[in-house]
N, C-alpha and C. Protein backbone atom coordinates (compact mmCIF):
# COMPACT_ATOMS: atom_id res chain seq x y z
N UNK A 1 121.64 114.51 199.78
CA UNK A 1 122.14 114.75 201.13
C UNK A 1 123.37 113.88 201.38
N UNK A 2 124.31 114.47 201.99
CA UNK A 2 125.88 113.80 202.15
C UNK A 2 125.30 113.16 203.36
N UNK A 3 125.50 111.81 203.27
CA UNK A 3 125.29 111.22 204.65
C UNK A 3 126.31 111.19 206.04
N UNK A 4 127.65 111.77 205.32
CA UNK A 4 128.59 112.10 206.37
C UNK A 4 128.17 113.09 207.21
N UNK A 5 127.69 114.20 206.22
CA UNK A 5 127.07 114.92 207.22
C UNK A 5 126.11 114.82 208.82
N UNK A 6 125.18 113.99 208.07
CA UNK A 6 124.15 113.64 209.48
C UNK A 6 125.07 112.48 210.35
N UNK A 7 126.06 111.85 210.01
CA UNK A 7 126.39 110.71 210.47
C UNK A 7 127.31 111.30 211.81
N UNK A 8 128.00 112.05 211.54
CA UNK A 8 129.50 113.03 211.88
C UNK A 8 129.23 114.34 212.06
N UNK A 9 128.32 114.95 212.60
CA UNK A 9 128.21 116.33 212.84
C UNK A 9 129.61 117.36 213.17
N UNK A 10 129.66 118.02 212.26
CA UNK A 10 130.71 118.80 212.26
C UNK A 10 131.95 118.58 210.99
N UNK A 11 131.36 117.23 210.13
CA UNK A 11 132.27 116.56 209.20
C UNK A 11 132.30 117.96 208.03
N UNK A 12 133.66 118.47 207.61
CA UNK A 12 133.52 119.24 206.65
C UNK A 12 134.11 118.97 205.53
N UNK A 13 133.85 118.63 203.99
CA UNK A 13 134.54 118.26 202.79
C UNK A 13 135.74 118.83 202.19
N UNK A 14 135.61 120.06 202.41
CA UNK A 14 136.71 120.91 202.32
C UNK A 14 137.99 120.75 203.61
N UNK A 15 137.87 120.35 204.62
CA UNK A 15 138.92 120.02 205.48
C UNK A 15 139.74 119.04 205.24
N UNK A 16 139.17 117.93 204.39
CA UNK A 16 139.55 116.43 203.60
C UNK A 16 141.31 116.79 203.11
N UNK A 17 142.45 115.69 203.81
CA UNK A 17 143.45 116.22 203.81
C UNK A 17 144.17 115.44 202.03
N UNK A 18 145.26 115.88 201.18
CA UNK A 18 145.73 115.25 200.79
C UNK A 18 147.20 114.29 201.94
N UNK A 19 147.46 112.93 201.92
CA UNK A 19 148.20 112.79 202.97
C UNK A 19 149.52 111.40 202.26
N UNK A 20 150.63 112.25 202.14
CA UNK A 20 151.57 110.67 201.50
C UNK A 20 152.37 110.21 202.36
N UNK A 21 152.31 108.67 202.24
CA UNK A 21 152.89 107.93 203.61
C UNK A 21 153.65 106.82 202.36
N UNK A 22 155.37 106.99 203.72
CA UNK A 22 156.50 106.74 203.14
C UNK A 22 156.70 105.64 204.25
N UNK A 23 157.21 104.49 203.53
CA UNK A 23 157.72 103.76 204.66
C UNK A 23 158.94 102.79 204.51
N UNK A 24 159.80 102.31 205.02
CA UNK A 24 160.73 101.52 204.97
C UNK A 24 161.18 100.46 206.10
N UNK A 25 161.47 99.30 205.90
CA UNK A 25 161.40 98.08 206.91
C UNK A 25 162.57 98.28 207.91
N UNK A 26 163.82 99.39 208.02
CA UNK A 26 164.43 99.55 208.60
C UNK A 26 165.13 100.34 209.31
N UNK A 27 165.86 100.68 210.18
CA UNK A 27 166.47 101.85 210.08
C UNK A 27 167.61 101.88 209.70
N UNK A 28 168.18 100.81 209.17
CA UNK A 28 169.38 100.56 207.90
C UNK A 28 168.91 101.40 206.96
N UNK A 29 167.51 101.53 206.76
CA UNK A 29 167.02 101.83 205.06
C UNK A 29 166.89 103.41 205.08
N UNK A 30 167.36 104.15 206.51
CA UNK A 30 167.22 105.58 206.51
C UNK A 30 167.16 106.40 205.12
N UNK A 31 167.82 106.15 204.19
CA UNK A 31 168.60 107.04 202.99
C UNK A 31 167.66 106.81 202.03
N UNK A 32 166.74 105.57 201.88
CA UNK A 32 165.91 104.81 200.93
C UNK A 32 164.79 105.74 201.27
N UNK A 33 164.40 106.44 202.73
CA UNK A 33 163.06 106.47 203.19
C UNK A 33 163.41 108.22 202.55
N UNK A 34 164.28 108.60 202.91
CA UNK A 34 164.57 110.13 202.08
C UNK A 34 164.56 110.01 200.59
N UNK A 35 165.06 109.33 199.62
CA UNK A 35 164.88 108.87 198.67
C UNK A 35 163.29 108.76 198.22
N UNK A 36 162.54 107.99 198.92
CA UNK A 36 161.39 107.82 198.52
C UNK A 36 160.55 108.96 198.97
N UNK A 37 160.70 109.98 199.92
CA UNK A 37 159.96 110.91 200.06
C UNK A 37 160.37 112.24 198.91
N UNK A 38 161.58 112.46 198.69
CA UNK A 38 161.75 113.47 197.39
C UNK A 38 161.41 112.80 196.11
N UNK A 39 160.77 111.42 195.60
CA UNK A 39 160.44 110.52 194.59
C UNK A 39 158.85 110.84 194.86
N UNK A 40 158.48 111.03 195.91
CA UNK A 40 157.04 111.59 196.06
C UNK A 40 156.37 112.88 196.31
N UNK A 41 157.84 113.54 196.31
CA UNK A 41 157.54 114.89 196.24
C UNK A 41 157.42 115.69 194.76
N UNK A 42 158.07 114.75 194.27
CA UNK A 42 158.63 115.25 193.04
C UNK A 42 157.42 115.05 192.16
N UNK A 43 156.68 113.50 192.59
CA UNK A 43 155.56 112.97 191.77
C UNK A 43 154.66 114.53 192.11
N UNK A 44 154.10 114.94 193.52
CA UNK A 44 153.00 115.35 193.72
C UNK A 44 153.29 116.75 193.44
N UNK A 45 154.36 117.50 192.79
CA UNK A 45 154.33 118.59 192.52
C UNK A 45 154.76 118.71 190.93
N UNK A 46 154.69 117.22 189.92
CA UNK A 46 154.46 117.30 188.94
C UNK A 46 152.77 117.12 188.75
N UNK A 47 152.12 116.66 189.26
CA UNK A 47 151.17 115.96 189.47
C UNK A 47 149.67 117.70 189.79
N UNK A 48 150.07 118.46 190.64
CA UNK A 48 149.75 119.65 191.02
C UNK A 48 149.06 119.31 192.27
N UNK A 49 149.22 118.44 193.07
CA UNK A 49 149.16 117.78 194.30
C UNK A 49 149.19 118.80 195.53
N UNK A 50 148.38 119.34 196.13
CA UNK A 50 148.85 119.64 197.55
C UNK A 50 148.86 118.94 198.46
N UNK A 51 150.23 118.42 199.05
CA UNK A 51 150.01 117.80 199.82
C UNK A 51 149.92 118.24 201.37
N UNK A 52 149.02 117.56 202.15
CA UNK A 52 148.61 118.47 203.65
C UNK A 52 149.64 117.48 204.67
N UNK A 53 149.99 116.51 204.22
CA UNK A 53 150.34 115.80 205.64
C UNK A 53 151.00 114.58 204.88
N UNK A 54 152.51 114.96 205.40
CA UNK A 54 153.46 113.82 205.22
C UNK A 54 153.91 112.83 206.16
N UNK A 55 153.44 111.10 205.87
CA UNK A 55 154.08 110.66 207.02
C UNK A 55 155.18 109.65 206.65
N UNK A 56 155.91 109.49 207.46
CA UNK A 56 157.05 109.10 207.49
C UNK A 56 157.16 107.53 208.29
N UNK A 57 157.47 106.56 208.27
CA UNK A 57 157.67 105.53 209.04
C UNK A 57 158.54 104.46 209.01
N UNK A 58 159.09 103.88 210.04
CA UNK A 58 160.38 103.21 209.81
C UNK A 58 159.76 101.80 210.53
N UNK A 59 159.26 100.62 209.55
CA UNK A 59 158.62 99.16 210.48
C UNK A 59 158.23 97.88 209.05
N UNK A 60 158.36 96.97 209.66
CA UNK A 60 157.97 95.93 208.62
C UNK A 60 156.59 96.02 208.14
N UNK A 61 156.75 95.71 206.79
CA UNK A 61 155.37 95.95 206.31
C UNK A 61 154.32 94.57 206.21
N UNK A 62 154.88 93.66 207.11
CA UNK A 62 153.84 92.23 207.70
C UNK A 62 153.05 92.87 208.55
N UNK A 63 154.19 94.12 209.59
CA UNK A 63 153.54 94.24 211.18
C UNK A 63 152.56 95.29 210.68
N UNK A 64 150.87 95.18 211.05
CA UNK A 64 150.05 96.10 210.75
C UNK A 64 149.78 96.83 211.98
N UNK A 65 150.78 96.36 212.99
CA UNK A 65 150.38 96.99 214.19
C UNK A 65 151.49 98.27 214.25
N UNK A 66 151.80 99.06 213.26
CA UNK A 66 152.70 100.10 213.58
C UNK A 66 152.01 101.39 214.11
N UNK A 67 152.36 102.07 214.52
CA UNK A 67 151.32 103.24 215.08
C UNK A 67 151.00 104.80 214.17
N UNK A 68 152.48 104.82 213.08
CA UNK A 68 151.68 105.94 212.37
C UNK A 68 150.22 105.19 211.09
N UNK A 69 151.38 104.15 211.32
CA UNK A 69 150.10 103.39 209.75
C UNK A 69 148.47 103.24 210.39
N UNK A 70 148.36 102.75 211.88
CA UNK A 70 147.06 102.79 212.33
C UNK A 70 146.74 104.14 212.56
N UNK A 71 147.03 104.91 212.53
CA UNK A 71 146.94 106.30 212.73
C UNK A 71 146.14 106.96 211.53
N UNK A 72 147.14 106.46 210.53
CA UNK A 72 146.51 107.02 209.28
C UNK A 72 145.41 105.92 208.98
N UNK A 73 145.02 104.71 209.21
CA UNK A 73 144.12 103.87 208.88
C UNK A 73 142.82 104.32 209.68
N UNK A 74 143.05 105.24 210.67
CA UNK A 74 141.80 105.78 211.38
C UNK A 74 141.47 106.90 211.04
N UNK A 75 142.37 107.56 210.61
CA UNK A 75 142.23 108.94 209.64
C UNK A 75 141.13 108.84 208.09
N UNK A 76 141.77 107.57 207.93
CA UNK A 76 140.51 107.03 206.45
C UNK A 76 139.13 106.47 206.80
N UNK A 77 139.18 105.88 208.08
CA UNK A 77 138.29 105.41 208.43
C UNK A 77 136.44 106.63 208.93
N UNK A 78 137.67 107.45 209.32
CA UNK A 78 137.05 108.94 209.89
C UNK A 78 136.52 109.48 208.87
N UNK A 79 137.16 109.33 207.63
CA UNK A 79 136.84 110.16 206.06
C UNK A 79 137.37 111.84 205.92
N UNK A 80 138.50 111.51 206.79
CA UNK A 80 139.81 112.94 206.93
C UNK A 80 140.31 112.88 205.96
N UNK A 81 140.45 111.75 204.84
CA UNK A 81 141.63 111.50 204.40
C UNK A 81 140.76 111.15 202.65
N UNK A 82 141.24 112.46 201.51
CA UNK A 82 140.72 112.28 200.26
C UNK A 82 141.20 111.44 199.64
N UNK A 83 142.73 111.73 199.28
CA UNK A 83 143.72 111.00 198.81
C UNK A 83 145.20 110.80 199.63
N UNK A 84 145.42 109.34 199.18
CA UNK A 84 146.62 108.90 200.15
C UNK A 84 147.32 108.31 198.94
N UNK A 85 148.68 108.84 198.89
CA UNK A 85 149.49 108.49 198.23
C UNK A 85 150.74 107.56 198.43
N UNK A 86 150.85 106.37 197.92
CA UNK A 86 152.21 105.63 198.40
C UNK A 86 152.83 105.35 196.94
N UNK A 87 154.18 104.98 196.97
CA UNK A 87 155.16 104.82 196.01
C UNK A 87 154.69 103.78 195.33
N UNK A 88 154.81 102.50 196.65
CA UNK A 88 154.36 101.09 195.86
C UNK A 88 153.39 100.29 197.05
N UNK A 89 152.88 99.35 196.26
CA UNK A 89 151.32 98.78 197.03
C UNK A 89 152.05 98.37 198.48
N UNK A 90 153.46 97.84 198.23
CA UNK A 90 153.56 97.53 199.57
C UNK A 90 154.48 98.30 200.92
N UNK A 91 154.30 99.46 200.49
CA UNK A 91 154.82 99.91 201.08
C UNK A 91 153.64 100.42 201.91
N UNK A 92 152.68 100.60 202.32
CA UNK A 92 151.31 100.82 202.91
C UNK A 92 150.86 99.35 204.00
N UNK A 93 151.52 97.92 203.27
CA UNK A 93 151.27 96.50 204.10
C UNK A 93 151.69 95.89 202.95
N UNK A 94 152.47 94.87 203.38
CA UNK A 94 152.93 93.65 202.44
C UNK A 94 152.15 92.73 201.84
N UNK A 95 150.88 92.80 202.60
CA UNK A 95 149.94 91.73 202.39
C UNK A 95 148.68 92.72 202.71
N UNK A 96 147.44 92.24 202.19
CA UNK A 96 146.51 92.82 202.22
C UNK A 96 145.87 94.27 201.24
N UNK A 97 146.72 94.34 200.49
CA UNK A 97 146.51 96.29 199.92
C UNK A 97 144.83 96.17 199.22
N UNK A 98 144.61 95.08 198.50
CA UNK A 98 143.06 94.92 198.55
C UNK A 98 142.01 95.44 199.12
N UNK A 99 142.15 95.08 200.43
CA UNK A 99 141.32 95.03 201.30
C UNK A 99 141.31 96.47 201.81
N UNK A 100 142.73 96.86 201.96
CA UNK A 100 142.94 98.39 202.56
C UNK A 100 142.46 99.22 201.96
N UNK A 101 142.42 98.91 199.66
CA UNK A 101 142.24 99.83 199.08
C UNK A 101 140.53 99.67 199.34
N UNK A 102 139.68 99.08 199.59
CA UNK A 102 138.63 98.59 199.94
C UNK A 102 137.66 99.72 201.25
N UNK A 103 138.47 99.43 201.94
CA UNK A 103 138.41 100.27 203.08
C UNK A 103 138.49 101.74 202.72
N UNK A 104 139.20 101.91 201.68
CA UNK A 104 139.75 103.42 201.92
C UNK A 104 138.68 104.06 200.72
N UNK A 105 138.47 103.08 200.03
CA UNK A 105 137.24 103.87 199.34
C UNK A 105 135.77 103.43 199.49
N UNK A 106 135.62 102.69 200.55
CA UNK A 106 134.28 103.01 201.10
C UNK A 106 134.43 104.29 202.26
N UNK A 107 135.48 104.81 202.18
CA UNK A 107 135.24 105.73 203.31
C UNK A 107 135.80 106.98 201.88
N UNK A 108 135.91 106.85 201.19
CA UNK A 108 135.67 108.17 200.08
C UNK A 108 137.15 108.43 199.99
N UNK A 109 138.21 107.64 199.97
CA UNK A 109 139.91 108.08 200.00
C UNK A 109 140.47 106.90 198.85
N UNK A 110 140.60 108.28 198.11
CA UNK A 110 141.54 107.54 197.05
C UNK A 110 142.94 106.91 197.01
N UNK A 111 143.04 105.74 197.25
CA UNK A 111 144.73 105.56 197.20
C UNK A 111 145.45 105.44 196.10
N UNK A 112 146.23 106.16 195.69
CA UNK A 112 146.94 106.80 194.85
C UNK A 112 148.33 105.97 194.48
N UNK A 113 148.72 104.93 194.05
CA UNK A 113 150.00 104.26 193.69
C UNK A 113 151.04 104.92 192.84
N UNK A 114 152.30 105.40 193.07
CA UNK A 114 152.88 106.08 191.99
C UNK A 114 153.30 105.11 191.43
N UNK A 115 154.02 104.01 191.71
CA UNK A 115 154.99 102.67 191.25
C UNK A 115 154.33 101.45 191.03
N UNK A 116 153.39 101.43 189.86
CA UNK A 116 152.68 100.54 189.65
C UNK A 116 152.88 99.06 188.63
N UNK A 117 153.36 97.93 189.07
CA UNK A 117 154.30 97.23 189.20
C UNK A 117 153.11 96.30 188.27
N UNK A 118 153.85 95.42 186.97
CA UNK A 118 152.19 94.43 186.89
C UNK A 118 152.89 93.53 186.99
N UNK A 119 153.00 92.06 187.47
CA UNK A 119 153.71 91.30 187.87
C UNK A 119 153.11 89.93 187.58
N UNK A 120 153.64 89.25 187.05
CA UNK A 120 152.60 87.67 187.01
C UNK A 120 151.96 86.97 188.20
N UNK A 121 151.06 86.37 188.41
CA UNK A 121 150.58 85.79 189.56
C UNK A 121 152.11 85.00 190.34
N UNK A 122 152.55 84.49 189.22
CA UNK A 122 153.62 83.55 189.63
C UNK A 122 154.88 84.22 190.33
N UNK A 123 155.73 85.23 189.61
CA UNK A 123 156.52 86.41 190.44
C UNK A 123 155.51 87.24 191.75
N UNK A 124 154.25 87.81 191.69
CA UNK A 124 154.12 88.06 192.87
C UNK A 124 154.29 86.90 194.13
N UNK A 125 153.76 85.69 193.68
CA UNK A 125 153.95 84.88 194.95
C UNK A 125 154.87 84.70 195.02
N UNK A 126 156.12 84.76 194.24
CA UNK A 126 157.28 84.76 194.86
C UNK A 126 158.12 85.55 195.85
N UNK A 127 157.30 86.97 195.02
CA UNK A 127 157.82 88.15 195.68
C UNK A 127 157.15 88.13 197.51
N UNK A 128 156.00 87.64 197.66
CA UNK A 128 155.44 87.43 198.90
C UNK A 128 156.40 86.43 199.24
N UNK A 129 156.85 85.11 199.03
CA UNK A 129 157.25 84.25 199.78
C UNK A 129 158.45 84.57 200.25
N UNK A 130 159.16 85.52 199.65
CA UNK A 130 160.48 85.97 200.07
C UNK A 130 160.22 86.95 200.95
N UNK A 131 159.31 87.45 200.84
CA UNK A 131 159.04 88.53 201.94
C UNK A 131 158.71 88.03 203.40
N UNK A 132 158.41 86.74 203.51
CA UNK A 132 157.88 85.81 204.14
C UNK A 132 158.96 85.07 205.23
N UNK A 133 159.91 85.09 204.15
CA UNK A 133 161.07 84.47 204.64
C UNK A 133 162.17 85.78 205.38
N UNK A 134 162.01 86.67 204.49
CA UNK A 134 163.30 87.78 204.95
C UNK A 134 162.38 87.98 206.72
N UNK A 135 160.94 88.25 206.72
CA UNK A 135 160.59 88.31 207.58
C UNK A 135 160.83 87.85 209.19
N UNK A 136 161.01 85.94 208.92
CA UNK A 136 160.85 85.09 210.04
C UNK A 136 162.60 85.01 209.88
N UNK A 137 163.36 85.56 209.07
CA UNK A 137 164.89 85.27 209.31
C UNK A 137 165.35 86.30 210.43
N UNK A 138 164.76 87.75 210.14
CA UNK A 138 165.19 88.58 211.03
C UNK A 138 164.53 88.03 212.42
N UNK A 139 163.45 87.84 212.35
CA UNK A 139 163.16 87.53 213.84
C UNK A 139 163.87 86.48 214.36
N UNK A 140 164.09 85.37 213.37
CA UNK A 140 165.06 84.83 214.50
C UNK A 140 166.24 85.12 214.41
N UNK A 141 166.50 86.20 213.58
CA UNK A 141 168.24 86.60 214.37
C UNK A 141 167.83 87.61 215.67
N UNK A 142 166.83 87.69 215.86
CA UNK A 142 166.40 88.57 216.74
C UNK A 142 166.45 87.48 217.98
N UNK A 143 165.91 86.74 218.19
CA UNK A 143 165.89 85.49 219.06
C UNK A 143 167.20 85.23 219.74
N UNK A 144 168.22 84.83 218.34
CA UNK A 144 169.06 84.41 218.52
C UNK A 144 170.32 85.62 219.41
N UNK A 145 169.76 86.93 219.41
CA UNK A 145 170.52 87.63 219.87
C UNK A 145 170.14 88.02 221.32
N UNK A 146 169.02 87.97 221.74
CA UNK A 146 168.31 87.82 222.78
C UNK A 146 168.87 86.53 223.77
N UNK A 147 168.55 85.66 223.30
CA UNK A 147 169.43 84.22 223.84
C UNK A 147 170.52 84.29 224.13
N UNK A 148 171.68 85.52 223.49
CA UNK A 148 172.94 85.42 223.73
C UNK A 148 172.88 86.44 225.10
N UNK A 149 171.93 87.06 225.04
CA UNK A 149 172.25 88.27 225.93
C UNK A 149 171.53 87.99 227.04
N UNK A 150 170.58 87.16 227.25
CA UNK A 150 169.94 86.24 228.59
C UNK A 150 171.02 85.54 229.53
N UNK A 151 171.84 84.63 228.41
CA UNK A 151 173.14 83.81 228.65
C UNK A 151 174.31 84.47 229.55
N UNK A 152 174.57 85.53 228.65
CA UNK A 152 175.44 86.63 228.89
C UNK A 152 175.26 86.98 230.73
N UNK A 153 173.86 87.44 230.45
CA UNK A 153 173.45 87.97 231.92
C UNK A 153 173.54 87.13 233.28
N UNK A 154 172.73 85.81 232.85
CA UNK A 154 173.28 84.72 233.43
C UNK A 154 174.32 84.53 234.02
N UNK A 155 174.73 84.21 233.27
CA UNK A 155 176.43 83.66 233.55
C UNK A 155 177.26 84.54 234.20
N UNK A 156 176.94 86.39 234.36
CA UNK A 156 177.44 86.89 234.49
C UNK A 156 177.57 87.53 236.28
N UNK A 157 175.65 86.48 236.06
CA UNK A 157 175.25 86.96 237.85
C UNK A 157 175.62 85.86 238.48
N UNK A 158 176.03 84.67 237.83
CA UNK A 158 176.59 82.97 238.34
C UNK A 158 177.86 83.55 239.19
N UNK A 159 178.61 84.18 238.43
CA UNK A 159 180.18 84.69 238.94
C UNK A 159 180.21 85.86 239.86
N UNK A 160 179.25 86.28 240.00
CA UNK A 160 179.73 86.88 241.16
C UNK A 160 178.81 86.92 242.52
């Protein structure tokens, strides 16, 4: 007996979507995020892949609070979701893919890596620490541009 069944009344196996999620940290990176979706199109129709549902997203992959990625993280959670396909581990979260891949197959969803990277312990932590850093640099140029434009405003309601 499928326990989804009794759990989820109305849960059907055959409705189970294939679903590939594309993402990029910017909207500088527009051309990269087209790039990587015909690099995954290309995979899943060498592959004999149907895919049901393409998502697309433009956000840092620290912030887990983006809204298509929780979207689709409730979609796996639901057990909508068979297989989920991403390019590379971090393009899904920068940190954590463990845990996610964890999640996604206790709920019966295969995550699917096309760009499977083997990396020494020592280069991945590097590769995290820079990610770490590119991270807290943009925010504070983010700060720093905010501050100018507080100033700006300021100064601007001083004068008249």
């Amino acid at each position: 007996m499928d326990v989804r069944k009794v759990l989820q009344p109305g849960f059907d196996e055959a409705k189970r979507k294939t679903v590939v999620y594309c993402r990029v940290s910017s909207p500088g990176q527009r051309d990269d995020l087209a790039s990587q979706v015909a690099a995954m199109e290309q995979f899943c129709l060498a592959r004999g892949l149907a895919v049901d549902e393409w998502v697309t997203e433009v956000g840092g992959g620290m912030n887990l609070v983006r809204g298509k990625f929780l979207n689709l993280m409730d979609a796996v959670e639901r057990g909508d979701v068979a297989i989920l396909v991403i390019a590379h581990k971090d393009r899904l979260a920068r940190f954590g893919f463990d845990y996610l891949n964890h999640v996604a197959t206790k709920n019966g969803c295969e995550i699917l890596v096309v760009n499977q990277e083997s990396l020494s312990p020592q280069q991945e932590m590097v590769e995290d620490l820079l990610a770490i850093v590119h991270t807290f640099s943009c925010r504070l140029d983010g700060l720093r541009r905010y501050e100018k434009t507080l100033k700006e405003e300021l100064s601007g309601e001083a004068t008249e």
